[in-house]
PDB file of N, CA and C in Angstrom:
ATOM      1  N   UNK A   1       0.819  -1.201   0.000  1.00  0.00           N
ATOM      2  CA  UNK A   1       0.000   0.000   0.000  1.00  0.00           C
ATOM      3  C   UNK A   1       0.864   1.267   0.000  1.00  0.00           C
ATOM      4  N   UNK A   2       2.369   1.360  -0.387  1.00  0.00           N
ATOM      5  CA  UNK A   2       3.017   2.253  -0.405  1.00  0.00           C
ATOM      6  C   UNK A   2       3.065   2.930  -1.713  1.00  0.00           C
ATOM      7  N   UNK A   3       3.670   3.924  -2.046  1.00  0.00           N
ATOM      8  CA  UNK A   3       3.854   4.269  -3.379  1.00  0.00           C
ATOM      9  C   UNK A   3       5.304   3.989  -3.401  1.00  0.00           C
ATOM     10  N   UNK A   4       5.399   4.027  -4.996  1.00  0.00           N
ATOM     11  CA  UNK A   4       6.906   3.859  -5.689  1.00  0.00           C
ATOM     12  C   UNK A   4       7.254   5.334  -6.224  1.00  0.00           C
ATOM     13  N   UNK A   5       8.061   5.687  -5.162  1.00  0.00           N
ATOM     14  CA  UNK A   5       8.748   6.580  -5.617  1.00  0.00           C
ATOM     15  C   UNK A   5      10.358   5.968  -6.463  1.00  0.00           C
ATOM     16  N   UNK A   6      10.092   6.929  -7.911  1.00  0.00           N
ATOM     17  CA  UNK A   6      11.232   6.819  -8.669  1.00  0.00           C
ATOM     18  C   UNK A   6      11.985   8.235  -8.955  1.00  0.00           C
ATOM     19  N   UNK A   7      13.720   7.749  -8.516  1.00  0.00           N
ATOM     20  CA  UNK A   7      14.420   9.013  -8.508  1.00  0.00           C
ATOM     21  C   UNK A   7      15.136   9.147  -9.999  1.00  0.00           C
ATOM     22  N   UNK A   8      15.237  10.060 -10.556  1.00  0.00           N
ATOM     23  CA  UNK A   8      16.257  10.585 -11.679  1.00  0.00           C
ATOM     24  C   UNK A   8      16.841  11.941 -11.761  1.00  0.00           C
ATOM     25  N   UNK A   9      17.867  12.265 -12.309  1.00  0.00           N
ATOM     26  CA  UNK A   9      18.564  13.031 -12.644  1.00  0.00           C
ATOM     27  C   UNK A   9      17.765  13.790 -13.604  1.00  0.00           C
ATOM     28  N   UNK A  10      17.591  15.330 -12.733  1.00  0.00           N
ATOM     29  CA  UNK A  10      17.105  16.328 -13.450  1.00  0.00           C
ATOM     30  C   UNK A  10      17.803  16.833 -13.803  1.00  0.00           C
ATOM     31  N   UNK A  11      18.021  18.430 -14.639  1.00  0.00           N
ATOM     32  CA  UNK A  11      18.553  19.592 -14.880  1.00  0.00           C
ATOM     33  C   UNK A  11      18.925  20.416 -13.642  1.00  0.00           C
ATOM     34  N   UNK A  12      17.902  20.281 -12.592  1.00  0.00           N
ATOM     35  CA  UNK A  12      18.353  20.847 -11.437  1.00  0.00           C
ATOM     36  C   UNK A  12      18.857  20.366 -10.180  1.00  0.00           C
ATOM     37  N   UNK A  13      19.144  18.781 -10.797  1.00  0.00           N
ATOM     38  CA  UNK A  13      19.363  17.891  -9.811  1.00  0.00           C
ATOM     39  C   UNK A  13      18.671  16.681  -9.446  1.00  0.00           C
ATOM     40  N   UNK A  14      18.725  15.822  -8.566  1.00  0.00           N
ATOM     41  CA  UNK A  14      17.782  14.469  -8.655  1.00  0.00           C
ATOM     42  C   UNK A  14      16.119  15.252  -8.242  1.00  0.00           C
ATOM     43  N   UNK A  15      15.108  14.431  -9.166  1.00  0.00           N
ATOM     44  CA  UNK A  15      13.901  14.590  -9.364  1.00  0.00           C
ATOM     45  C   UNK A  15      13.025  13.617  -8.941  1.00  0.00           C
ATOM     46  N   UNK A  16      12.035  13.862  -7.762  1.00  0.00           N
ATOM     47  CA  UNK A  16      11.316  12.493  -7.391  1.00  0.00           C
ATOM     48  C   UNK A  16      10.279  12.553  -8.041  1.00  0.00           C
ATOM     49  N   UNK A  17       9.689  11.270  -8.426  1.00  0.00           N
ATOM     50  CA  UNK A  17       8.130  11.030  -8.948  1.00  0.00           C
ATOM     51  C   UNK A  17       7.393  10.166  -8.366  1.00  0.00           C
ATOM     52  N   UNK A  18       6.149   9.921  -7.759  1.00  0.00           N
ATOM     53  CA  UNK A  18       5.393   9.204  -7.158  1.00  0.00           C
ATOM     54  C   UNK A  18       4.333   8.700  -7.848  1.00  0.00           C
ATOM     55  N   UNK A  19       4.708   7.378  -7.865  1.00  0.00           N
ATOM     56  CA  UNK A  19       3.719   6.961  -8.404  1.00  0.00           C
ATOM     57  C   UNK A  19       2.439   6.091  -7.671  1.00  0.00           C
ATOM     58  N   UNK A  20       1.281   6.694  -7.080  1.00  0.00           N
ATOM     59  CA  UNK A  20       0.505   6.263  -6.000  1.00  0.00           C
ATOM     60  C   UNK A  20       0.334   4.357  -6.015  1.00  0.00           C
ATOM     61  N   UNK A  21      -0.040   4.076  -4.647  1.00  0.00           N
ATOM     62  CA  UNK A  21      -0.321   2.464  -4.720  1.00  0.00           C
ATOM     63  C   UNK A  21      -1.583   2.282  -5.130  1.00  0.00           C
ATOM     64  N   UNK A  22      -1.804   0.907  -5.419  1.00  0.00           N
ATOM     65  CA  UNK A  22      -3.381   0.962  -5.727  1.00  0.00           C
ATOM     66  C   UNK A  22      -3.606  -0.370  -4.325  1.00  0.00           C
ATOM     67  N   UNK A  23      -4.659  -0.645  -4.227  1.00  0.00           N
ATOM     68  CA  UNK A  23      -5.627  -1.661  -3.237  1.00  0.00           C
ATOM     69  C   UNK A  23      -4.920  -2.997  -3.334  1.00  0.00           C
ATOM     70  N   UNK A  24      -4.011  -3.496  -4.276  1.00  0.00           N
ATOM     71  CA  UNK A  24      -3.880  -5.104  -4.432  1.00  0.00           C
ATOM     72  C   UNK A  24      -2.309  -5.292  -3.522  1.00  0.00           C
ATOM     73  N   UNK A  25      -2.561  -6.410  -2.920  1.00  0.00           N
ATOM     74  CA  UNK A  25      -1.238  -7.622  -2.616  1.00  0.00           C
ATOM     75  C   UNK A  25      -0.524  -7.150  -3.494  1.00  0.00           C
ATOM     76  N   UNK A  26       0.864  -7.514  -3.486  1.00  0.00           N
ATOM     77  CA  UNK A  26       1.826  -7.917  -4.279  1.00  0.00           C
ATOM     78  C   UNK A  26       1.672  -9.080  -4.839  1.00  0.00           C
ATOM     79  N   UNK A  27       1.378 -10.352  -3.414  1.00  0.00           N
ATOM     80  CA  UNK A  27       0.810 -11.503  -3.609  1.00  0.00           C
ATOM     81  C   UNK A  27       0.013 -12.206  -2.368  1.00  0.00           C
ATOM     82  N   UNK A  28      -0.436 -13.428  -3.334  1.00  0.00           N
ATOM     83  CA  UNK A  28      -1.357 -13.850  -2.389  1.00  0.00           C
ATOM     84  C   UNK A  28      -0.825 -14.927  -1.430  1.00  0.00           C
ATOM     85  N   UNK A  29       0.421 -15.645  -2.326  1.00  0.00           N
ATOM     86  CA  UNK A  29       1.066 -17.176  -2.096  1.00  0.00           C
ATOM     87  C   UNK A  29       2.312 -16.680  -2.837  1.00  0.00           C
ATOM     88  N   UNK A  30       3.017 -17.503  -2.045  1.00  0.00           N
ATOM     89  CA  UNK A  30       4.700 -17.348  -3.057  1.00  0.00           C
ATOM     90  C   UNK A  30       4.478 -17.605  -4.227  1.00  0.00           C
ATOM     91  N   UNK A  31       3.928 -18.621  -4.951  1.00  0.00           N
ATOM     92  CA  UNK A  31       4.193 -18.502  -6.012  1.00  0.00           C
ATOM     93  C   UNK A  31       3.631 -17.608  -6.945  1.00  0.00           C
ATOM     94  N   UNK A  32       2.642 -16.783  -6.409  1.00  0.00           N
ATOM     95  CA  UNK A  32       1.934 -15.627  -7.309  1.00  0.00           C
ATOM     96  C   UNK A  32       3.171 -14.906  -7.076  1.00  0.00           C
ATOM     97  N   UNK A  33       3.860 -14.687  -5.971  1.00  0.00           N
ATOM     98  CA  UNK A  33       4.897 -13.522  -5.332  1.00  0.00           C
ATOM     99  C   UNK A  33       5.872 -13.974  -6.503  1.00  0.00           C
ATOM    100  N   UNK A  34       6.499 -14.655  -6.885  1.00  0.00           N
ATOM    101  CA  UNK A  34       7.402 -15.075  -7.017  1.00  0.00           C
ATOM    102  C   UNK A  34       7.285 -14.628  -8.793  1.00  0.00           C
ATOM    103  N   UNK A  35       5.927 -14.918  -9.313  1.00  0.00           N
ATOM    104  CA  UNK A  35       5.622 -14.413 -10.506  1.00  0.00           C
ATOM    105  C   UNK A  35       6.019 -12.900 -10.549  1.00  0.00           C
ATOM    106  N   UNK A  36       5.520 -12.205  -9.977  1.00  0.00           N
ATOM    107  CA  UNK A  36       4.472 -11.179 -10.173  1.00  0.00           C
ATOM    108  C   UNK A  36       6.405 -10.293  -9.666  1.00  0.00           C
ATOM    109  N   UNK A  37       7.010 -10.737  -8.902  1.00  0.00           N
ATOM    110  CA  UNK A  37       8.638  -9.839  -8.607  1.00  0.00           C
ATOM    111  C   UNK A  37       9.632 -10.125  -9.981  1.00  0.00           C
ATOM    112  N   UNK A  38       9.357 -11.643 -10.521  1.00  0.00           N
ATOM    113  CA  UNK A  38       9.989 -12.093 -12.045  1.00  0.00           C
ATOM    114  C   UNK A  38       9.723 -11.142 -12.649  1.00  0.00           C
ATOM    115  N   UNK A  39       8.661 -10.357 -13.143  1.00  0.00           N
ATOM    116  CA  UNK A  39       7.687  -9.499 -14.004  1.00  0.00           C
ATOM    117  C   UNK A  39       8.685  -7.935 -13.847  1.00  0.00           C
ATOM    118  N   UNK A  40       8.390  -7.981 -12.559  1.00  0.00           N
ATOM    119  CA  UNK A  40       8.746  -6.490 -12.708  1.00  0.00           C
ATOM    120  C   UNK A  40      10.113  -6.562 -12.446  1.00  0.00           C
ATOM    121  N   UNK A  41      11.263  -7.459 -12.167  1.00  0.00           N
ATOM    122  CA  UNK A  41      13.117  -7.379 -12.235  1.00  0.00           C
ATOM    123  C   UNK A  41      12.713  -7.342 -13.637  1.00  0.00           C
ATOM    124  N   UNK A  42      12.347  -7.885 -14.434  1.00  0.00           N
ATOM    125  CA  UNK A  42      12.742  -8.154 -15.755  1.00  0.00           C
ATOM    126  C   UNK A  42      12.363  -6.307 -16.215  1.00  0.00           C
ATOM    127  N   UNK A  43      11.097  -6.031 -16.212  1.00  0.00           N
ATOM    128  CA  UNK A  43      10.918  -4.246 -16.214  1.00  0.00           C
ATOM    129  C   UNK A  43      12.049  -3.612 -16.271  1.00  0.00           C
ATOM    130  N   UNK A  44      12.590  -3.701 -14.806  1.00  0.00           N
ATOM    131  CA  UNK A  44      13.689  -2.817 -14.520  1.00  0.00           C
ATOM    132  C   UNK A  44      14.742  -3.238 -14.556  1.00  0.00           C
ATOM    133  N   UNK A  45      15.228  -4.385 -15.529  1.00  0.00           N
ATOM    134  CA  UNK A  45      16.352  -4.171 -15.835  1.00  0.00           C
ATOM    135  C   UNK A  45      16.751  -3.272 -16.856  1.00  0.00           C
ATOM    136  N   UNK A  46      15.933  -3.162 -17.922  1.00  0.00           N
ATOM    137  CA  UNK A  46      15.686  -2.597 -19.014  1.00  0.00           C
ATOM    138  C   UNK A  46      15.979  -1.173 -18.709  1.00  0.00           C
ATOM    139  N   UNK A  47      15.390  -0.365 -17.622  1.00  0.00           N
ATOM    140  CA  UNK A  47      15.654   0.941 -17.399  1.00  0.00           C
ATOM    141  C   UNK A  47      16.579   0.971 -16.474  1.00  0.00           C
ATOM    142  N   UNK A  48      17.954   2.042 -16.795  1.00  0.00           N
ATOM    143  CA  UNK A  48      19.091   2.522 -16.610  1.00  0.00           C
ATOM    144  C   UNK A  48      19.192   3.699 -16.150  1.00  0.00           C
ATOM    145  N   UNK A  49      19.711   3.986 -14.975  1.00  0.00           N
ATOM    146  CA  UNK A  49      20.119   5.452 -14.637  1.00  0.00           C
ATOM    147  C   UNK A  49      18.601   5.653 -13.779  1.00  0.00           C
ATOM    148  N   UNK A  50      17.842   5.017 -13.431  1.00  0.00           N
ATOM    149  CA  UNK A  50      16.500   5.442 -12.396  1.00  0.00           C
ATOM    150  C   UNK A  50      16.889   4.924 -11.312  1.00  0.00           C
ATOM    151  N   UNK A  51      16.606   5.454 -10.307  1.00  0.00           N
ATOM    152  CA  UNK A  51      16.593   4.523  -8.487  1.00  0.00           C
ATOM    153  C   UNK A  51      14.855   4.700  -8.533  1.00  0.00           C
ATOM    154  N   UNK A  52      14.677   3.356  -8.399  1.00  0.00           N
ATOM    155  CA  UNK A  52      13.333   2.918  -8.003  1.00  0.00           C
ATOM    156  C   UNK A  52      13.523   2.649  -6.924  1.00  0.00           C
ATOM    157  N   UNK A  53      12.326   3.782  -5.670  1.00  0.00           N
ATOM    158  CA  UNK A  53      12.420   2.913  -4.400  1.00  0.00           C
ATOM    159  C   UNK A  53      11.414   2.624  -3.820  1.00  0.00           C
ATOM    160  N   UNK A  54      11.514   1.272  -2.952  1.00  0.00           N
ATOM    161  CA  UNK A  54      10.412   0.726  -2.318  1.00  0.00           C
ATOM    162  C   UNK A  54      10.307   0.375  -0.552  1.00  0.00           C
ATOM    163  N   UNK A  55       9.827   0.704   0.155  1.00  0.00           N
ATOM    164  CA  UNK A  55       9.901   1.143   1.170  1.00  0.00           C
ATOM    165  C   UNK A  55       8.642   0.937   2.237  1.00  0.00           C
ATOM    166  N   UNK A  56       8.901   0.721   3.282  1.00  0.00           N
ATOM    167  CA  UNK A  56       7.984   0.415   4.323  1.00  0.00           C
ATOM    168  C   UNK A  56       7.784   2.136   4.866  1.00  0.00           C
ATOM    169  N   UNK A  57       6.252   2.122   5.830  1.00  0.00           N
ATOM    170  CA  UNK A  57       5.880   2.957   6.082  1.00  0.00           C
ATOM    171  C   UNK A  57       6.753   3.478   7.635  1.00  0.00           C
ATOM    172  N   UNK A  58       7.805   2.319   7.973  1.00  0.00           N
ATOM    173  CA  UNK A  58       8.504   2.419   9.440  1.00  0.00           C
ATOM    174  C   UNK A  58       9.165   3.818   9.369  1.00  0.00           C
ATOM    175  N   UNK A  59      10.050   4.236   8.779  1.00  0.00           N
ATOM    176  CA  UNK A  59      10.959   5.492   8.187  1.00  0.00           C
ATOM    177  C   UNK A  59      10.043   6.348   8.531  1.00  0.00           C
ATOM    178  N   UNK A  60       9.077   6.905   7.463  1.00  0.00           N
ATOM    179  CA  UNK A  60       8.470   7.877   8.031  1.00  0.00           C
ATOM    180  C   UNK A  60       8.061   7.949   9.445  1.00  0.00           C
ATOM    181  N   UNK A  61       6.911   6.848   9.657  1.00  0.00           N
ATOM    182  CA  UNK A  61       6.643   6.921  10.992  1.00  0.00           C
ATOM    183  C   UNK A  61       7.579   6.851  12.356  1.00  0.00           C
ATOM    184  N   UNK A  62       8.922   7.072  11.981  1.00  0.00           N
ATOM    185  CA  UNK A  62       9.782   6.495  13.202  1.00  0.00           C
ATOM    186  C   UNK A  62       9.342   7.741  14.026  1.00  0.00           C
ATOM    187  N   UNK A  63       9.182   7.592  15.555  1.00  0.00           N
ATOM    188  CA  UNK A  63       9.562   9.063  16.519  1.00  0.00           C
ATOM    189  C   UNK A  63      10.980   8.807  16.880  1.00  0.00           C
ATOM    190  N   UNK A  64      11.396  10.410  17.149  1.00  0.00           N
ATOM    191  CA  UNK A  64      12.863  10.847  17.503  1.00  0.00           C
ATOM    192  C   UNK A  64      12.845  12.249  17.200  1.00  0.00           C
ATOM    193  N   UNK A  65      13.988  12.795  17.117  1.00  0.00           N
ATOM    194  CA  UNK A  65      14.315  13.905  16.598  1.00  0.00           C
ATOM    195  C   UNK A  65      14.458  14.569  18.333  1.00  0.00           C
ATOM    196  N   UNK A  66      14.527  16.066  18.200  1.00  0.00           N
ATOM    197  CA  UNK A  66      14.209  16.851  19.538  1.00  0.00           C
ATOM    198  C   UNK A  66      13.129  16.980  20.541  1.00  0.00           C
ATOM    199  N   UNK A  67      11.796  16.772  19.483  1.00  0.00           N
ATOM    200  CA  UNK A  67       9.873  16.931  19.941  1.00  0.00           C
ATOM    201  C   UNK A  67       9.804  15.263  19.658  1.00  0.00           C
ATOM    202  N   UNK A  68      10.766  14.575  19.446  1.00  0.00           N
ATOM    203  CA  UNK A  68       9.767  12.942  19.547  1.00  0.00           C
ATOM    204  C   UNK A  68       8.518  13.107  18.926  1.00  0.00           C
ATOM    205  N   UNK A  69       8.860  13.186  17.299  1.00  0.00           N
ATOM    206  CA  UNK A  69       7.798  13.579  16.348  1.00  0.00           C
ATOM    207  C   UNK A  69       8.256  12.742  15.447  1.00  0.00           C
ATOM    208  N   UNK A  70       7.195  12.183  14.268  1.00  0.00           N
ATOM    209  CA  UNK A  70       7.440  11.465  13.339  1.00  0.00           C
ATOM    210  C   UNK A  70       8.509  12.175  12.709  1.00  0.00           C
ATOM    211  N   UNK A  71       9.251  11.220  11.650  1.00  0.00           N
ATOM    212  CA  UNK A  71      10.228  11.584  10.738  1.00  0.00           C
ATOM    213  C   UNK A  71       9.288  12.376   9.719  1.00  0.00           C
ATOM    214  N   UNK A  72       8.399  11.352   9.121  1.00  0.00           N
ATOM    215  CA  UNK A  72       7.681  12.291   8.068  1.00  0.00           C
ATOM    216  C   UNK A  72       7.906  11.840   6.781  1.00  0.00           C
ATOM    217  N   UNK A  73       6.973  11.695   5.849  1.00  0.00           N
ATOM    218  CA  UNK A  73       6.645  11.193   4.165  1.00  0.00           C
ATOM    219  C   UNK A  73       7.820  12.699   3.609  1.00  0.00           C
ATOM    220  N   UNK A  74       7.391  13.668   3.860  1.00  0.00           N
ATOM    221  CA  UNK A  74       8.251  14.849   3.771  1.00  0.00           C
ATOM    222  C   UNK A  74      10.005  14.875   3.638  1.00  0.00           C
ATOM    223  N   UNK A  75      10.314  14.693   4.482  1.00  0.00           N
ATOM    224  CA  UNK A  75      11.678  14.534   5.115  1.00  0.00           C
ATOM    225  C   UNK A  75      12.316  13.126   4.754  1.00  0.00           C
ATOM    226  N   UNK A  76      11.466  12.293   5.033  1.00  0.00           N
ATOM    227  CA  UNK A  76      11.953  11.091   3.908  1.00  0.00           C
ATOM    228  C   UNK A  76      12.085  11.242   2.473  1.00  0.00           C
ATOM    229  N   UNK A  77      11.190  11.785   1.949  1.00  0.00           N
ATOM    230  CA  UNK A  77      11.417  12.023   0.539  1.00  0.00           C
ATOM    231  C   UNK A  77      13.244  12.994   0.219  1.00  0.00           C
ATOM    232  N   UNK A  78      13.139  13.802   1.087  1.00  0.00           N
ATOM    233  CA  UNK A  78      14.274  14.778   0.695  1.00  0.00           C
ATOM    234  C   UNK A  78      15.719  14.041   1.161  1.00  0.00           C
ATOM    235  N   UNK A  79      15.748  12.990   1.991  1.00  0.00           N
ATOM    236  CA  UNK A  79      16.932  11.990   2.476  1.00  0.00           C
ATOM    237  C   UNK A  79      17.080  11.307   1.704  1.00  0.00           C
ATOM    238  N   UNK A  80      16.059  10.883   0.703  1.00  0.00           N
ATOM    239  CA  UNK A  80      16.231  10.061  -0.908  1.00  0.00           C
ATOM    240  C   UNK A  80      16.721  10.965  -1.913  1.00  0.00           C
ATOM    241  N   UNK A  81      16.369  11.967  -2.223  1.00  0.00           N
ATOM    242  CA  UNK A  81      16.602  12.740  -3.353  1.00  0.00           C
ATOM    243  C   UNK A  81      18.288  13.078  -2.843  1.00  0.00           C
ATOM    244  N   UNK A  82      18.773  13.659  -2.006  1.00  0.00           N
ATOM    245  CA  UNK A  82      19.669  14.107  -1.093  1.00  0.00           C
ATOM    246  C   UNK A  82      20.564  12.917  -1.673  1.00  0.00           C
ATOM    247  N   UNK A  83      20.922  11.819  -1.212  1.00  0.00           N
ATOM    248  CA  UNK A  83      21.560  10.663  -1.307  1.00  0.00           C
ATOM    249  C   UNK A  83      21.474   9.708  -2.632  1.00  0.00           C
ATOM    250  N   UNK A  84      20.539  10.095  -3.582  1.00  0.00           N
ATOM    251  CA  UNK A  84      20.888   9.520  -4.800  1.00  0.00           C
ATOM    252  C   UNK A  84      22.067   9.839  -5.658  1.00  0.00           C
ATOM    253  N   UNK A  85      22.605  10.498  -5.223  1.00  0.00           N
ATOM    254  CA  UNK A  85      23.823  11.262  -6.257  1.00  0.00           C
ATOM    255  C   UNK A  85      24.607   9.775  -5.944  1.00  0.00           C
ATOM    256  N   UNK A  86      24.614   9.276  -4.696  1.00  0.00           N
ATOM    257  CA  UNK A  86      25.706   8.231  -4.232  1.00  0.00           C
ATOM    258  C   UNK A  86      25.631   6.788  -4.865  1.00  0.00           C
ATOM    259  N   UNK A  87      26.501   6.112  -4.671  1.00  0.00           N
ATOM    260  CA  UNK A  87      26.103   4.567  -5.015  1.00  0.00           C
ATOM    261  C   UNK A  87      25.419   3.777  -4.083  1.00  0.00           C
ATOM    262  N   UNK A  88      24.489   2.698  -4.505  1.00  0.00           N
ATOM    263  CA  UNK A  88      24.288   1.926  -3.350  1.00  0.00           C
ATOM    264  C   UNK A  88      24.913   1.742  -1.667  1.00  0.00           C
ATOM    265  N   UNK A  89      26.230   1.119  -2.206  1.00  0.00           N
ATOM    266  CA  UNK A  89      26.691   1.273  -0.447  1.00  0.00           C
ATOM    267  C   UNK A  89      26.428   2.305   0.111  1.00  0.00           C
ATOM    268  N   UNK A  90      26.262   3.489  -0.501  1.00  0.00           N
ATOM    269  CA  UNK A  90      26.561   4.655   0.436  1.00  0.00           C
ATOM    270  C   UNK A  90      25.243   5.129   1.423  1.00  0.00           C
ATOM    271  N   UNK A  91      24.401   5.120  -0.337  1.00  0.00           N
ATOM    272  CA  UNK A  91      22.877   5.355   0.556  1.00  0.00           C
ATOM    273  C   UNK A  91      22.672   4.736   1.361  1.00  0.00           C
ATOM    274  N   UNK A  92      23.039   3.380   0.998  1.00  0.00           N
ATOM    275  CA  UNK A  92      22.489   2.697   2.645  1.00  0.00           C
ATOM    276  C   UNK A  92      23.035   3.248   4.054  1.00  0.00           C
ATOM    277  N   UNK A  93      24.574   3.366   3.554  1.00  0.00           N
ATOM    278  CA  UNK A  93      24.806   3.803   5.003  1.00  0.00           C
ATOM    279  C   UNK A  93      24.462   5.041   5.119  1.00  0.00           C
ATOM    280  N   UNK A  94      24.700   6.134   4.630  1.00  0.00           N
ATOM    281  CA  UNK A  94      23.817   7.520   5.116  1.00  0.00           C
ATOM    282  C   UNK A  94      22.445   6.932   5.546  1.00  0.00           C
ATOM    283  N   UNK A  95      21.529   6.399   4.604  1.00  0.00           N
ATOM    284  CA  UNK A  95      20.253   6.588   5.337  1.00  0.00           C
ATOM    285  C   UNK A  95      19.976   6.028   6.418  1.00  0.00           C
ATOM    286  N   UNK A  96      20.752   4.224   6.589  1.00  0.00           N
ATOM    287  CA  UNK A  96      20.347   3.885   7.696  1.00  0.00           C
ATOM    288  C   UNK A  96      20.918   4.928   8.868  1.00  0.00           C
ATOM    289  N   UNK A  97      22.049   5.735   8.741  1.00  0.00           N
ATOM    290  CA  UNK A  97      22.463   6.504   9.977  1.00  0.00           C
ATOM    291  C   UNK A  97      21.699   7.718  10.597  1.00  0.00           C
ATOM    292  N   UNK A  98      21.023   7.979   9.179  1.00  0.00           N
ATOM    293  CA  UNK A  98      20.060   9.439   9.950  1.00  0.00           C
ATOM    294  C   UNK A  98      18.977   8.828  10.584  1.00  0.00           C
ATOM    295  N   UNK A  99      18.644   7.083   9.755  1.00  0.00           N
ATOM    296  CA  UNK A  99      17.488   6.666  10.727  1.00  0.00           C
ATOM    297  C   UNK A  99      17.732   6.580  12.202  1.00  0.00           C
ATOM    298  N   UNK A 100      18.781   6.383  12.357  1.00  0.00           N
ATOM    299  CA  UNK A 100      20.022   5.572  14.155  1.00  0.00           C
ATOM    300  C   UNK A 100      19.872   6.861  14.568  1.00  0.00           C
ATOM    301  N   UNK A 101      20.058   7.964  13.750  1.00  0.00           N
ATOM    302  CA  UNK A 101      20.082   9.209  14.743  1.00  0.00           C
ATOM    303  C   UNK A 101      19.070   9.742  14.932  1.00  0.00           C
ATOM    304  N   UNK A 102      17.931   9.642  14.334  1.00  0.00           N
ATOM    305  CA  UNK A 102      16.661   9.907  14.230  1.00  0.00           C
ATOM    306  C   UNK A 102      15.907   9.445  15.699  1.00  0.00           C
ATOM    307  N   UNK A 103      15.946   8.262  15.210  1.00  0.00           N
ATOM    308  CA  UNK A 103      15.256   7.387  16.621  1.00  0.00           C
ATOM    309  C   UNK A 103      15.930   7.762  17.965  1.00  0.00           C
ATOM    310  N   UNK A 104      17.550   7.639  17.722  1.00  0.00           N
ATOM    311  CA  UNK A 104      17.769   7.986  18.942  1.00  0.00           C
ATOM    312  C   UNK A 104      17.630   6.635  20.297  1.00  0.00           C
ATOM    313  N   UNK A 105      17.108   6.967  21.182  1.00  0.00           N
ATOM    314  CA  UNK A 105      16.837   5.853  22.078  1.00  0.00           C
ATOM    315  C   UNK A 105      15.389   5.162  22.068  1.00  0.00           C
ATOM    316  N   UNK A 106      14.787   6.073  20.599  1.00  0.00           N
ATOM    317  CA  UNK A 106      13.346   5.055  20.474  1.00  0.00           C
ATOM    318  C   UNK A 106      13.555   3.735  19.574  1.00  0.00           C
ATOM    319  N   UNK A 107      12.562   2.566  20.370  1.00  0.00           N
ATOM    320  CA  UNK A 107      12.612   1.523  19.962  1.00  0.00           C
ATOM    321  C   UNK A 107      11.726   1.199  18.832  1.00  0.00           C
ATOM    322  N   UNK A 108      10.390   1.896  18.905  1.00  0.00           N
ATOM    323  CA  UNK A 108       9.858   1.386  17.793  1.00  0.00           C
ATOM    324  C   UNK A 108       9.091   2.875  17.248  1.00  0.00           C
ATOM    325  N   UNK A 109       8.266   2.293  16.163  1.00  0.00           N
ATOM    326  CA  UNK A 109       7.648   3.653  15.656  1.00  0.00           C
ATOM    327  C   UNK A 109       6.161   3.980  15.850  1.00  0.00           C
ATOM    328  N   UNK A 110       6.314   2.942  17.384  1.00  0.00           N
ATOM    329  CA  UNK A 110       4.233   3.616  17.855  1.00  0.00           C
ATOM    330  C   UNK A 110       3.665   2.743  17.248  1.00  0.00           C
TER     331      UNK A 110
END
């Protein structure tokens, strides 16, 4: 039930696009799962130079910060755009670290 946000290289820099979720599973049973992820690697291999990302709703919702306030759909979005310039390894580690610093000493996200 998330959206797919996809990042690319604008003119003014990386550009996010959202593309909303609709109502369905991914799957119902592995082997629909198993179809239905075949389908779309094969998609995206084809397209080059996009970061497609897919993502749980935990990130946003984490509390932390100073007010122990959500992170935010907001602020997540701009920690993606922010960190696409990098390669894989990197994003991961930047993002998982602003998440570590984010939370802070919270354990979960409510």
């Amino acid at each position: 039930m998330r959206p797919l946000w996809i990042v690319n290289k604008g003119p003014d820099g990386p550009e996010l696009t959202e593309i909303k979720a609709d109502k369905y599973l991914l799957a119902l049973n592995k082997k629909t799962a198993k179809k239905r992820l075949l389908i779309l690697l094969t998609l995206l291999k084809r397209i080059k130079e996009i970061l497609f990302i897919f993502f749980t709703d935990g990130y946003a919702d984490q509390f932390g910060g100073g007010r122990d306030k959500k992170y935010s759909t907001g602020k997540f979005k701009e920690l993606i755009k922010a960190n696409s310039i990098h390669d894989f390894a990197i994003q991961e580690k930047k993002i998982k670290q602003e998440h570590l610093n984010w939370k802070a000493d919270n354990e979960t996200s409510r």
